[in-house]
C-alpha atoms as a PDB file:
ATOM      1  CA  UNK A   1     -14.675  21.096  -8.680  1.00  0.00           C
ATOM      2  CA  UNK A   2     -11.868  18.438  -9.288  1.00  0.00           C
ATOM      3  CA  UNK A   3     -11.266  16.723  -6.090  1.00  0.00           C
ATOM      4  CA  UNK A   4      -8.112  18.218  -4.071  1.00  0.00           C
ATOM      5  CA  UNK A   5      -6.146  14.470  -4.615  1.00  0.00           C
ATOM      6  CA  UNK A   6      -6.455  14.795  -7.930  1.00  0.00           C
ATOM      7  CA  UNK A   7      -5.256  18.269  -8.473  1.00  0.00           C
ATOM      8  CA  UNK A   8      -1.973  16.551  -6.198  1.00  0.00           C
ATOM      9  CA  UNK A   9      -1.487  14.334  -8.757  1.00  0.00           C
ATOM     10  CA  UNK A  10      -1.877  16.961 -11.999  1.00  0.00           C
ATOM     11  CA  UNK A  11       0.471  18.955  -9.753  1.00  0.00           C
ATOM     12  CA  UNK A  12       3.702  16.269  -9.243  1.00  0.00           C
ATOM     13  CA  UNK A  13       2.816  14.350 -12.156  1.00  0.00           C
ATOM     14  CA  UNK A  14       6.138  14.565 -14.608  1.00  0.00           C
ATOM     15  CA  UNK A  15       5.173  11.895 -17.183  1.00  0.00           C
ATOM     16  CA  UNK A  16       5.742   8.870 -16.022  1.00  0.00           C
ATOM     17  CA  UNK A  17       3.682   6.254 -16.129  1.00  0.00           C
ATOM     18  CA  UNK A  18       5.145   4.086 -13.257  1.00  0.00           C
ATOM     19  CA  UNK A  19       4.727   7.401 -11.118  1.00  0.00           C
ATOM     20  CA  UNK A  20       1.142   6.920 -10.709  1.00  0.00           C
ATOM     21  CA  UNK A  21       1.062   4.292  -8.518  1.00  0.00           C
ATOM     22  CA  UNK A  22       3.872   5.701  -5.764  1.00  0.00           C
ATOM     23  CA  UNK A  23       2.392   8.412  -4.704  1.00  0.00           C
ATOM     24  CA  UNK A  24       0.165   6.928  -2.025  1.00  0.00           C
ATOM     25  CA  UNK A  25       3.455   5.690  -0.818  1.00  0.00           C
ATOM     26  CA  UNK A  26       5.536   8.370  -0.685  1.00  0.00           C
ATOM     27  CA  UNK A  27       7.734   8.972   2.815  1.00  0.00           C
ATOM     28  CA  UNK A  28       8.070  13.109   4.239  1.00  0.00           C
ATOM     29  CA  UNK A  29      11.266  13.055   2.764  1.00  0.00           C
ATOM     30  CA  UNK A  30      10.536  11.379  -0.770  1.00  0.00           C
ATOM     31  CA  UNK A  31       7.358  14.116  -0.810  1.00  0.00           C
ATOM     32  CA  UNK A  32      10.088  16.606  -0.307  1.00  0.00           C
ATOM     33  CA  UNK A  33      12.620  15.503  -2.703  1.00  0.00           C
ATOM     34  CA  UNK A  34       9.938  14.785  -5.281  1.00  0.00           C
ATOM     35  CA  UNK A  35       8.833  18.830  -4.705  1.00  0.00           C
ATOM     36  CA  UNK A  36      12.195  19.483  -4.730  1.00  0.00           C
ATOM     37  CA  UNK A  37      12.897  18.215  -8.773  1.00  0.00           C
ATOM     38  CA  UNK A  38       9.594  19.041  -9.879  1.00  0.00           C
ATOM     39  CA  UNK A  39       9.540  22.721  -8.606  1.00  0.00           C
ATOM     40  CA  UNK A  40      11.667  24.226 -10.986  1.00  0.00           C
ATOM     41  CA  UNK A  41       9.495  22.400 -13.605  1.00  0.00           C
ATOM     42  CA  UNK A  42       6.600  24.316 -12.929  1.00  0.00           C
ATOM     43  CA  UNK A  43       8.202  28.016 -12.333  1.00  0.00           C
ATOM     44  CA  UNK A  44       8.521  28.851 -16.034  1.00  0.00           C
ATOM     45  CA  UNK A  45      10.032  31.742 -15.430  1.00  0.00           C
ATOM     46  CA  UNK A  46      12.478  30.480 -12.583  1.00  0.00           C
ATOM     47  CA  UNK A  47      11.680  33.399 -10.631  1.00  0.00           C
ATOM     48  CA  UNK A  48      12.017  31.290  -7.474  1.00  0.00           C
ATOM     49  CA  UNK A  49       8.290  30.543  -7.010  1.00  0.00           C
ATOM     50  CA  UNK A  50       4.981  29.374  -8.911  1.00  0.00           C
ATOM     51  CA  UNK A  51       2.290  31.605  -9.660  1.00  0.00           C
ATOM     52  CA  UNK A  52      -1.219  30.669 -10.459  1.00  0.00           C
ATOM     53  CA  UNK A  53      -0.670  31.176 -14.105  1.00  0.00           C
ATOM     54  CA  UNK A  54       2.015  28.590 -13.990  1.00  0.00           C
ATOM     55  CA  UNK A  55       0.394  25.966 -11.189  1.00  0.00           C
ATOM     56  CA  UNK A  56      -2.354  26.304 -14.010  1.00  0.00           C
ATOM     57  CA  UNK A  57      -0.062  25.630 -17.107  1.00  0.00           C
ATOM     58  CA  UNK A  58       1.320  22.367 -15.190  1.00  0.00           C
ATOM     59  CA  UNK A  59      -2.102  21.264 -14.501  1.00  0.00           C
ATOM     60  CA  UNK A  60      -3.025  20.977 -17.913  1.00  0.00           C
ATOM     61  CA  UNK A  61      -0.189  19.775 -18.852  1.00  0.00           C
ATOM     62  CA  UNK A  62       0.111  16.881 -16.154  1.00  0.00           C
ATOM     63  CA  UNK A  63      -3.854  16.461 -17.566  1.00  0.00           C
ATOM     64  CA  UNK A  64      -2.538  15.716 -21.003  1.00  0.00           C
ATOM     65  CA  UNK A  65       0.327  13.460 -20.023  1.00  0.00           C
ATOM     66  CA  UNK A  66      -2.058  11.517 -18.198  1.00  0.00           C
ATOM     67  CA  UNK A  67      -4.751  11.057 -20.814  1.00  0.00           C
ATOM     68  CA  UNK A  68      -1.969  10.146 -23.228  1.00  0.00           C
ATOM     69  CA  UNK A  69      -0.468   7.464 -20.780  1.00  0.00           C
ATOM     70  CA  UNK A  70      -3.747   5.681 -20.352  1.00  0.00           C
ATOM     71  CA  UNK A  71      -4.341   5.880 -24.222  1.00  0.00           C
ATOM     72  CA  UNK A  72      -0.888   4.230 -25.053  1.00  0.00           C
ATOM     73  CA  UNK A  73      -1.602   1.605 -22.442  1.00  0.00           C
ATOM     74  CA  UNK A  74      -5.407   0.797 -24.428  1.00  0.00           C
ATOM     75  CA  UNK A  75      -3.791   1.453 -27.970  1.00  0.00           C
ATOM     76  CA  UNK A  76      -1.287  -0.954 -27.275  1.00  0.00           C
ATOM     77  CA  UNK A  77      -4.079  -4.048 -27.004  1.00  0.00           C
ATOM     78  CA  UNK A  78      -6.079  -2.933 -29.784  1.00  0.00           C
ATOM     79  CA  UNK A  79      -3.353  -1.784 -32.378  1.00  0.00           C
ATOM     80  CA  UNK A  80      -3.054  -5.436 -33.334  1.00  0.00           C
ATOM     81  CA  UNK A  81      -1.136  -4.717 -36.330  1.00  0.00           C
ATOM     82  CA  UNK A  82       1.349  -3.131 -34.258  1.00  0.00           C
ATOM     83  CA  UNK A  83       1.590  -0.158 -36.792  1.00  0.00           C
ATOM     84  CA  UNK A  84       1.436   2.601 -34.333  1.00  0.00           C
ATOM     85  CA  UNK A  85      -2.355   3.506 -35.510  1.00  0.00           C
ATOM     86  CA  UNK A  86      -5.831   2.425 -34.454  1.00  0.00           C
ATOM     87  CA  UNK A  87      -7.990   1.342 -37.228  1.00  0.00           C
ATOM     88  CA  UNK A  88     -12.208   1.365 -36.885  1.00  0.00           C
ATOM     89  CA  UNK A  89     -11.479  -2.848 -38.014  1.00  0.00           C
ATOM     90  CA  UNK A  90      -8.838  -3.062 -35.206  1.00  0.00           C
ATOM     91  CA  UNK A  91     -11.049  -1.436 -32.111  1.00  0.00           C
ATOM     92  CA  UNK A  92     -14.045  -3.192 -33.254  1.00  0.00           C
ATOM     93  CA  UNK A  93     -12.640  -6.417 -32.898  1.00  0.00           C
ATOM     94  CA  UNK A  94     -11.264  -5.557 -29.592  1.00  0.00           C
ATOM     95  CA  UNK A  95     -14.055  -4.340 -27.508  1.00  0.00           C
ATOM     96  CA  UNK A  96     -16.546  -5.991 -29.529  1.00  0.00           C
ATOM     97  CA  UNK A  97     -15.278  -9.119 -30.534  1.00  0.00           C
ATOM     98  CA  UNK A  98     -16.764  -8.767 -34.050  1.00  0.00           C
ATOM     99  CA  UNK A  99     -15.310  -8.169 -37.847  1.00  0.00           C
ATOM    100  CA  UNK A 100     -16.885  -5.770 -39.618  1.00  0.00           C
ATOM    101  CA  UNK A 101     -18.259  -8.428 -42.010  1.00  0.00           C
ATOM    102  CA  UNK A 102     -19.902 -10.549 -38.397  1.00  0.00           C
ATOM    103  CA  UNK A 103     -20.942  -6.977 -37.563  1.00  0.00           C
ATOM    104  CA  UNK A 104     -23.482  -6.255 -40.944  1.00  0.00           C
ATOM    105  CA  UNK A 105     -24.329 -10.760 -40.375  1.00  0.00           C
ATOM    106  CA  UNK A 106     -25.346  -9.502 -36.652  1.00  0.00           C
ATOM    107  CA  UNK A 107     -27.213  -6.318 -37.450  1.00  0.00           C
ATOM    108  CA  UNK A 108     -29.052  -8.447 -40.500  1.00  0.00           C
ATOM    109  CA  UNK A 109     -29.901 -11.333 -37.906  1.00  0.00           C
ATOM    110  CA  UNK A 110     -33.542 -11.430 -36.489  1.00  0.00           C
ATOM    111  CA  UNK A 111     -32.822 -11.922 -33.054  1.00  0.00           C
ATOM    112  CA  UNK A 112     -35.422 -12.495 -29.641  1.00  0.00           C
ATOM    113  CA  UNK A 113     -33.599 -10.138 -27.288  1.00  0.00           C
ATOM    114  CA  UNK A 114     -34.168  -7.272 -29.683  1.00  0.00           C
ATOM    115  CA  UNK A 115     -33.786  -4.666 -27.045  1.00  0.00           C
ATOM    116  CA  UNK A 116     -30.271  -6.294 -25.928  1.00  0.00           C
ATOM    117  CA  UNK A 117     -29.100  -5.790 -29.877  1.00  0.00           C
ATOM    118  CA  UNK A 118     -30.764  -2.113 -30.004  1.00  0.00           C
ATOM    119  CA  UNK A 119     -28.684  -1.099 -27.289  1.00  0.00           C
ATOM    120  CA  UNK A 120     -25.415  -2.898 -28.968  1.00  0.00           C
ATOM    121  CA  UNK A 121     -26.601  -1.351 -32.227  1.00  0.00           C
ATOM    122  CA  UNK A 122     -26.813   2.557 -30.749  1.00  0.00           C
ATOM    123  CA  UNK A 123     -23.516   2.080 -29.086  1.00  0.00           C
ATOM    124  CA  UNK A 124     -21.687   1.177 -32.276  1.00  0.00           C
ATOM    125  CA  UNK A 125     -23.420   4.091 -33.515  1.00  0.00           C
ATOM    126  CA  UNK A 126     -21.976   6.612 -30.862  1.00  0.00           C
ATOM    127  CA  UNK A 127     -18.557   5.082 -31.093  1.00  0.00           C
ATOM    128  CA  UNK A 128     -18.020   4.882 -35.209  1.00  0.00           C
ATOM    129  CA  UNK A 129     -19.502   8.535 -35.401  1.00  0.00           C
ATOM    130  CA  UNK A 130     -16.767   8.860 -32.557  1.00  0.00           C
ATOM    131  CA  UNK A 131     -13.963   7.670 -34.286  1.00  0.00           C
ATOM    132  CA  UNK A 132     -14.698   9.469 -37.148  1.00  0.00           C
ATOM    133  CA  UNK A 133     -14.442  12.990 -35.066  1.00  0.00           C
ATOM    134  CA  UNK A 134     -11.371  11.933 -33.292  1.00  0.00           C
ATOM    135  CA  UNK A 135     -10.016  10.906 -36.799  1.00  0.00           C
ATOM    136  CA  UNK A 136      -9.041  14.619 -37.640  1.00  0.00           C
ATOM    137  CA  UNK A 137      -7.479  13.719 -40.833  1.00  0.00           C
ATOM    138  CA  UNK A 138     -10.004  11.072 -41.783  1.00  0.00           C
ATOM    139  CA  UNK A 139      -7.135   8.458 -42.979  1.00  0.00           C
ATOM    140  CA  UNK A 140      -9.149   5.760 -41.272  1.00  0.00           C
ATOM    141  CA  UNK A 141      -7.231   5.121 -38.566  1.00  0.00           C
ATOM    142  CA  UNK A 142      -6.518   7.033 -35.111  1.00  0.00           C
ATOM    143  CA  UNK A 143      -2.970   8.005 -34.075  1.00  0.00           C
ATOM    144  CA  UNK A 144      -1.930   8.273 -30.833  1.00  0.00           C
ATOM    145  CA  UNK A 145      -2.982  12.382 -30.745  1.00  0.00           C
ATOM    146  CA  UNK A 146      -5.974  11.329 -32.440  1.00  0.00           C
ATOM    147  CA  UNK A 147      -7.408   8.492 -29.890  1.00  0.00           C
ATOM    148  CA  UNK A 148      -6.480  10.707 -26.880  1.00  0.00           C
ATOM    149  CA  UNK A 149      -9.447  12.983 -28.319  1.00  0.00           C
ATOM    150  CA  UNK A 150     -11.686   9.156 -28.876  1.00  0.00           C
ATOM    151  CA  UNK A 151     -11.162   7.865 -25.346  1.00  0.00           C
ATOM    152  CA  UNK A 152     -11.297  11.637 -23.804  1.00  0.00           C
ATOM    153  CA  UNK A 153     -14.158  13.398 -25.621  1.00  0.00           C
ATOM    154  CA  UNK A 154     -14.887  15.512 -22.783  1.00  0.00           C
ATOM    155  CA  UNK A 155     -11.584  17.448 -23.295  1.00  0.00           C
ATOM    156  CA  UNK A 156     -11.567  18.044 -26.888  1.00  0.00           C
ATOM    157  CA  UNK A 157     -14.328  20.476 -28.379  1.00  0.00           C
ATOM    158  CA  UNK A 158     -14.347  19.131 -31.886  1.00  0.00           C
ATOM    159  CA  UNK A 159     -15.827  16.081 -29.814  1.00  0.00           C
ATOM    160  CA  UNK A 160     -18.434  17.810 -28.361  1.00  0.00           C
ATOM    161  CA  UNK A 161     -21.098  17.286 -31.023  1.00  0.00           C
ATOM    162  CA  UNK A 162     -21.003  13.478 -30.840  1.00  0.00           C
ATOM    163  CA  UNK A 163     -20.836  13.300 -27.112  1.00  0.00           C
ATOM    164  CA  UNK A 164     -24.150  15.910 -27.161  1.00  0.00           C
ATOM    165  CA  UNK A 165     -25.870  12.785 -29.151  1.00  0.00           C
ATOM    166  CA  UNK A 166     -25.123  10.435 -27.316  1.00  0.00           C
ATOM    167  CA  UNK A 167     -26.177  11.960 -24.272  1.00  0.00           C
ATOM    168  CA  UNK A 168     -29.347  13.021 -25.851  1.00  0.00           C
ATOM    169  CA  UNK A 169     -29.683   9.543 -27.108  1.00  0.00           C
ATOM    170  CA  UNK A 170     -29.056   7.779 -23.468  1.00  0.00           C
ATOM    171  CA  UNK A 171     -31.373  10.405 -21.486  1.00  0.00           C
ATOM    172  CA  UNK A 172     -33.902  11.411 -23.737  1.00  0.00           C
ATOM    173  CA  UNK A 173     -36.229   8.181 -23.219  1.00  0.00           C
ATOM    174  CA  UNK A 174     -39.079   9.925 -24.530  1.00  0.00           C
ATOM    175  CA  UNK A 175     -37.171  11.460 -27.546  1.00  0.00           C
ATOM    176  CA  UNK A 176     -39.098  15.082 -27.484  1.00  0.00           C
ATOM    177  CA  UNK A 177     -35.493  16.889 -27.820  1.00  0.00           C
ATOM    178  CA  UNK A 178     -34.964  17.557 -24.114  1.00  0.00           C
ATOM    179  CA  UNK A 179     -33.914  15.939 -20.505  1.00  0.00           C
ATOM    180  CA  UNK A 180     -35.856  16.365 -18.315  1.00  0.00           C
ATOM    181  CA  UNK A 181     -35.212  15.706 -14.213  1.00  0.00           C
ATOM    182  CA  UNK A 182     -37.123  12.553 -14.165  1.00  0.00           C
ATOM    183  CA  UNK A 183     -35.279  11.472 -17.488  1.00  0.00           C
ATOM    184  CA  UNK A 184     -31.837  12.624 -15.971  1.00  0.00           C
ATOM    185  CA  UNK A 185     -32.344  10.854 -12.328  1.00  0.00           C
ATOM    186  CA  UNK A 186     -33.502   7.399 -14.270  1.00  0.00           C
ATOM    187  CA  UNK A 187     -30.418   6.768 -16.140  1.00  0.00           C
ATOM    188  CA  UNK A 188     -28.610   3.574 -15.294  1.00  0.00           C
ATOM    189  CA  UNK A 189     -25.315   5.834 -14.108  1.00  0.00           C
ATOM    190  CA  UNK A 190     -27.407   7.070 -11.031  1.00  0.00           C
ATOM    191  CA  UNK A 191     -29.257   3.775 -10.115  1.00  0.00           C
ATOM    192  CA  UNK A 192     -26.701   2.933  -7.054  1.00  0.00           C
ATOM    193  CA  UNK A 193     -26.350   6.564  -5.796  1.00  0.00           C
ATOM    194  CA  UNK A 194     -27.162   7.089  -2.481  1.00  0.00           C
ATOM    195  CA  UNK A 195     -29.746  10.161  -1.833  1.00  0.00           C
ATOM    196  CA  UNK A 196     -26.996  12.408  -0.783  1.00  0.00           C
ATOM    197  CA  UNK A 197     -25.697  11.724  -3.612  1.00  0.00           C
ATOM    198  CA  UNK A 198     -29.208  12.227  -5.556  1.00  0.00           C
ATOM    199  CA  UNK A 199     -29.613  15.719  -4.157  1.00  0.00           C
ATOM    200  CA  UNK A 200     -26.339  16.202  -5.492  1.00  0.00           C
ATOM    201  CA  UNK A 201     -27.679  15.632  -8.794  1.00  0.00           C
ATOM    202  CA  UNK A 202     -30.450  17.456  -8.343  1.00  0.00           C
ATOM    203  CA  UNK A 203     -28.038  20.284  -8.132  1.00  0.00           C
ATOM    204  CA  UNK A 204     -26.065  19.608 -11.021  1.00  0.00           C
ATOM    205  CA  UNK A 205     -28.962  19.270 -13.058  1.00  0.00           C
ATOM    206  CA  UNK A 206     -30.298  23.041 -11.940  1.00  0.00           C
ATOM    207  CA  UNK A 207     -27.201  24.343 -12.322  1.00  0.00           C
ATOM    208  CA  UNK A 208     -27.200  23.136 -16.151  1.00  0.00           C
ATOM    209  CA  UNK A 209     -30.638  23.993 -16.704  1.00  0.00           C
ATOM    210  CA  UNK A 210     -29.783  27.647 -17.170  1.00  0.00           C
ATOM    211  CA  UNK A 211     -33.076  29.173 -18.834  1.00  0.00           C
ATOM    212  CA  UNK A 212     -34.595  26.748 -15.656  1.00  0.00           C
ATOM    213  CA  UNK A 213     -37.470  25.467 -17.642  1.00  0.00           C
ATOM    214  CA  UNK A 214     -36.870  22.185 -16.156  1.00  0.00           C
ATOM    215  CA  UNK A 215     -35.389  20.885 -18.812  1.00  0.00           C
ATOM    216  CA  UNK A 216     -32.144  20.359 -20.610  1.00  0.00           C
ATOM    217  CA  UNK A 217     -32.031  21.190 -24.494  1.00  0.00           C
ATOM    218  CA  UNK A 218     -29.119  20.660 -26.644  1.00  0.00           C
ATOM    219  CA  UNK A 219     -27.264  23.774 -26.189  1.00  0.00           C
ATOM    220  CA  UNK A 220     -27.603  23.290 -22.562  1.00  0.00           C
ATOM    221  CA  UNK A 221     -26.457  19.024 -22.947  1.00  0.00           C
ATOM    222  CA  UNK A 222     -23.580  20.504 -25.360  1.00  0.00           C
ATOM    223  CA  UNK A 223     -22.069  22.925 -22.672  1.00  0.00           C
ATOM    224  CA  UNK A 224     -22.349  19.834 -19.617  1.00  0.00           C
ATOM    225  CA  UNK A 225     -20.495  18.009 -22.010  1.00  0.00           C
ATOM    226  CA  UNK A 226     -17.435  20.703 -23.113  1.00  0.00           C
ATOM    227  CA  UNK A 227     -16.242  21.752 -19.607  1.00  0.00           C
ATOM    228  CA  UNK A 228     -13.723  24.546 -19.464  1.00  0.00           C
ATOM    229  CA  UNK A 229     -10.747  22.750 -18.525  1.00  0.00           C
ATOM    230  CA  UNK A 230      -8.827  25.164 -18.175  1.00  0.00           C
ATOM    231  CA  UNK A 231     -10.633  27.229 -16.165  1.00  0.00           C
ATOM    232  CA  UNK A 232     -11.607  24.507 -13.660  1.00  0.00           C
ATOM    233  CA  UNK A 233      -7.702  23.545 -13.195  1.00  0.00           C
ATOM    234  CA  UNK A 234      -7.002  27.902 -12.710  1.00  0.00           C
ATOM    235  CA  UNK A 235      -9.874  27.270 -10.079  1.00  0.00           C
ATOM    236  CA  UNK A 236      -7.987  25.040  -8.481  1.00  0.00           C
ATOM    237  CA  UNK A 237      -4.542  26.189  -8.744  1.00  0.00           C
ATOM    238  CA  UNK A 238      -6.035  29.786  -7.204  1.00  0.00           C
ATOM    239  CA  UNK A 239      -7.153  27.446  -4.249  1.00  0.00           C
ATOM    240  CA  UNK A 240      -3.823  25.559  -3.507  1.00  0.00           C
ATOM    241  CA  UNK A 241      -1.400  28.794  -3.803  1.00  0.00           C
ATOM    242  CA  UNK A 242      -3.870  30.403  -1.505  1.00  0.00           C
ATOM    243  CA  UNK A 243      -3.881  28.077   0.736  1.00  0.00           C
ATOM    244  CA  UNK A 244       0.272  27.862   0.588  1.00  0.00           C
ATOM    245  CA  UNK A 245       1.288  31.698  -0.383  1.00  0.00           C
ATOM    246  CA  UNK A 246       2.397  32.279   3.602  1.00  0.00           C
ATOM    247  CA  UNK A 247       3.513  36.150   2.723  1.00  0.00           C
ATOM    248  CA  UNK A 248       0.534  36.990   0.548  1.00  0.00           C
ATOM    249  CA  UNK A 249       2.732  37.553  -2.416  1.00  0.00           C
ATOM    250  CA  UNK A 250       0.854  35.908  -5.275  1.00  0.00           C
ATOM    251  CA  UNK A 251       3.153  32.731  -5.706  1.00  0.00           C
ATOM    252  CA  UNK A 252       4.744  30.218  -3.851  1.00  0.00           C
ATOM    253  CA  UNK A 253       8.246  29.289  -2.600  1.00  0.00           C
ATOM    254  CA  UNK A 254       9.758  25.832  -2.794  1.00  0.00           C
ATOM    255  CA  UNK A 255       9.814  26.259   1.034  1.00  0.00           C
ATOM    256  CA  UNK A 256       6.261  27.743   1.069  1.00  0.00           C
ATOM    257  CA  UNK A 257       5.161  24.678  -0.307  1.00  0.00           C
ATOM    258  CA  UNK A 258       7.517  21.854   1.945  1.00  0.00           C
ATOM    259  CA  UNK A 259       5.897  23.331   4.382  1.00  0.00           C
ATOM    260  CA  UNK A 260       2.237  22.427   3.002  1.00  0.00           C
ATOM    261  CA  UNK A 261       3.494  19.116   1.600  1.00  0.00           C
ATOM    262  CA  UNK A 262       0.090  17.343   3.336  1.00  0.00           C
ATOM    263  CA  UNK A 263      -2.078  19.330   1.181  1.00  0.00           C
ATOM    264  CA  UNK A 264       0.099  18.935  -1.685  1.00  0.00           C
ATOM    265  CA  UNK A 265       0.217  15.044  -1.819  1.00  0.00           C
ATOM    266  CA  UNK A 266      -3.228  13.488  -1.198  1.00  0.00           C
ATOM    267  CA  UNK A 267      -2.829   9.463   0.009  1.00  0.00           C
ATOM    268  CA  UNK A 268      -6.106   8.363  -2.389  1.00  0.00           C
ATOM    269  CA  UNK A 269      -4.559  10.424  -4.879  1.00  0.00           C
ATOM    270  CA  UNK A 270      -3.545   7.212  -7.604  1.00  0.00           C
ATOM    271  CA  UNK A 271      -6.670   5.997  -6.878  1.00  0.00           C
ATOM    272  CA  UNK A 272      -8.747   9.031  -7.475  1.00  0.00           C
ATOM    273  CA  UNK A 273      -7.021  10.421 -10.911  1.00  0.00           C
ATOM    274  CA  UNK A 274      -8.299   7.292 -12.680  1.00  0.00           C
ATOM    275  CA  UNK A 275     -11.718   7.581 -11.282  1.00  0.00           C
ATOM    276  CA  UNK A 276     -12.306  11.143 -12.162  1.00  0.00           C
ATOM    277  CA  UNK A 277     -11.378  11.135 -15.586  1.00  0.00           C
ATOM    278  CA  UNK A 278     -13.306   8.325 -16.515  1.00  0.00           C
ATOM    279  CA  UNK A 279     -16.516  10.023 -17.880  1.00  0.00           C
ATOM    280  CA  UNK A 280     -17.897   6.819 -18.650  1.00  0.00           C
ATOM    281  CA  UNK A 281     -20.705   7.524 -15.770  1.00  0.00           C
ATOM    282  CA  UNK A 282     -21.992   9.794 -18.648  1.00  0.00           C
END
């Protein structure tokens, strides 16, 4: 489940990207004349209150903006061209310092810390077969639409197939085409969990394991790494009307939801939207 300060944010987020950082600031009466603007935003049908179809619509919506605000804010350090588009040459040089001509000098060399250029090597692997995907109309080069899908795999199912290799590739140390729990609790992303946190994984792991074998093949890797986002965000739209819908009625009142204004703004909530979409732990 998304946590509840996040869903505050995908619910009053409008598009702005200055907005993210006031939230954890706002006053009783800025909460209430930020509800106030944005309410009529979300009820589509300006029936006088939000139902869960529409909470859900804004969610995903607010989920989008979001994605596309961070990837503006990266595009805008590596398009160094400033042409609007993302070239492989262009994000290569940016997070790894090379040209594609130092890149095949590197991969040539004969170097001592093999394992250290291994791991380089696979990575540039993952992220060129990446690009590639996110580069829907293979022109080369990733356009803002395009390098939302790069930096946001998890949300995009034409993604999914290069995300389920390098997952495989990262947790599979012994390469026999499955994860298994000792494979899944040794990766590097769990190494500073604490053991509540562990059993938590433990969980997560059974819960994907669904022919529980004990193991994780690819079809099982390939749906951990395509969630349903749209049916997580109707989870938690469900949640917050029922928690707000006073009269029972299936939607909620500008009033309705004034009145629940704690539950709808979350103080960690700037904090926590960056955190949670970063799938990077993966």
């Amino acid at each position: 489940m998304i946590d509840q300060s996040l869903m505050t944010l995908c619910v009053l987020y409008s598009g702005s990207d200055d907005e993210i950082d006031e939230y954890a600031q706002l006053s009783p009466e800025e909460t209430k004349d930020r509800l106030t603007k944005l309410f009529p935003l979300m009820d589509e049908n300006a029936d006088g209150k939000v139902d869960e179809t529409e909470l859900t619509h804004w969610v995903m919506k607010s989920f989008l903006k979001l994605n596309t605000a961070e990837t503006k804010m990266r595009m805008e350090s590596d398009d160094a061209d400033e042409d609007g588009f993302v070239s492989w040459a262009e994000y290569l040089d940016s997070t790894y310092g090379m040209t594609e001509e130092e890149l095949e000098k590197y991969k040539s060399e004969d170097l001592k810390d093999k394992e250290s250029k291994d791991t380089m090597e696979q990575s540039l692997g993952y992220d060129k077969k990446k690009f590639n995907a996110a580069d829907e109309n293979s022109d080369g080069k990733l356009s803002t639409d395009e390098a939302v899908a790069f930096l946001h795999p998890y949300d995009f199912e034409r993604m999914s197939d290069v995300e389920t290799d390098r997952v495989m590739g990262e947790f599979d140390t012994n390469n026999d085409g499955k994860i298994d729990m000792e494979e899944y609790l040794g990766h590097s992303a769990f190494s500073k969990k604490t053991a509540e946190d562990i059993e938590g994984e433990k969980e997560n792991f059974k819960y994907n394991d669904e022919d529980k074998d004990g193991s994780l093949n690819r079809a099982e890797v390939y749906k951990w790494v395509t969630p349903d986002m749209t049916g997580v965000a109707g989870e938690e739209a469900a949640h917050l009307i029922q928690e707000t819908d006073e009269n029972s009625d299936g939607g909620v009142t500008l009033d309705e939801i004034i009145k629940q204004s704690d539950l709808w703004v979350g103080s960690e909530a700037s904090d926590l939207v960056m955190s949670e979409l970063d799938h990077d732990e993966l």
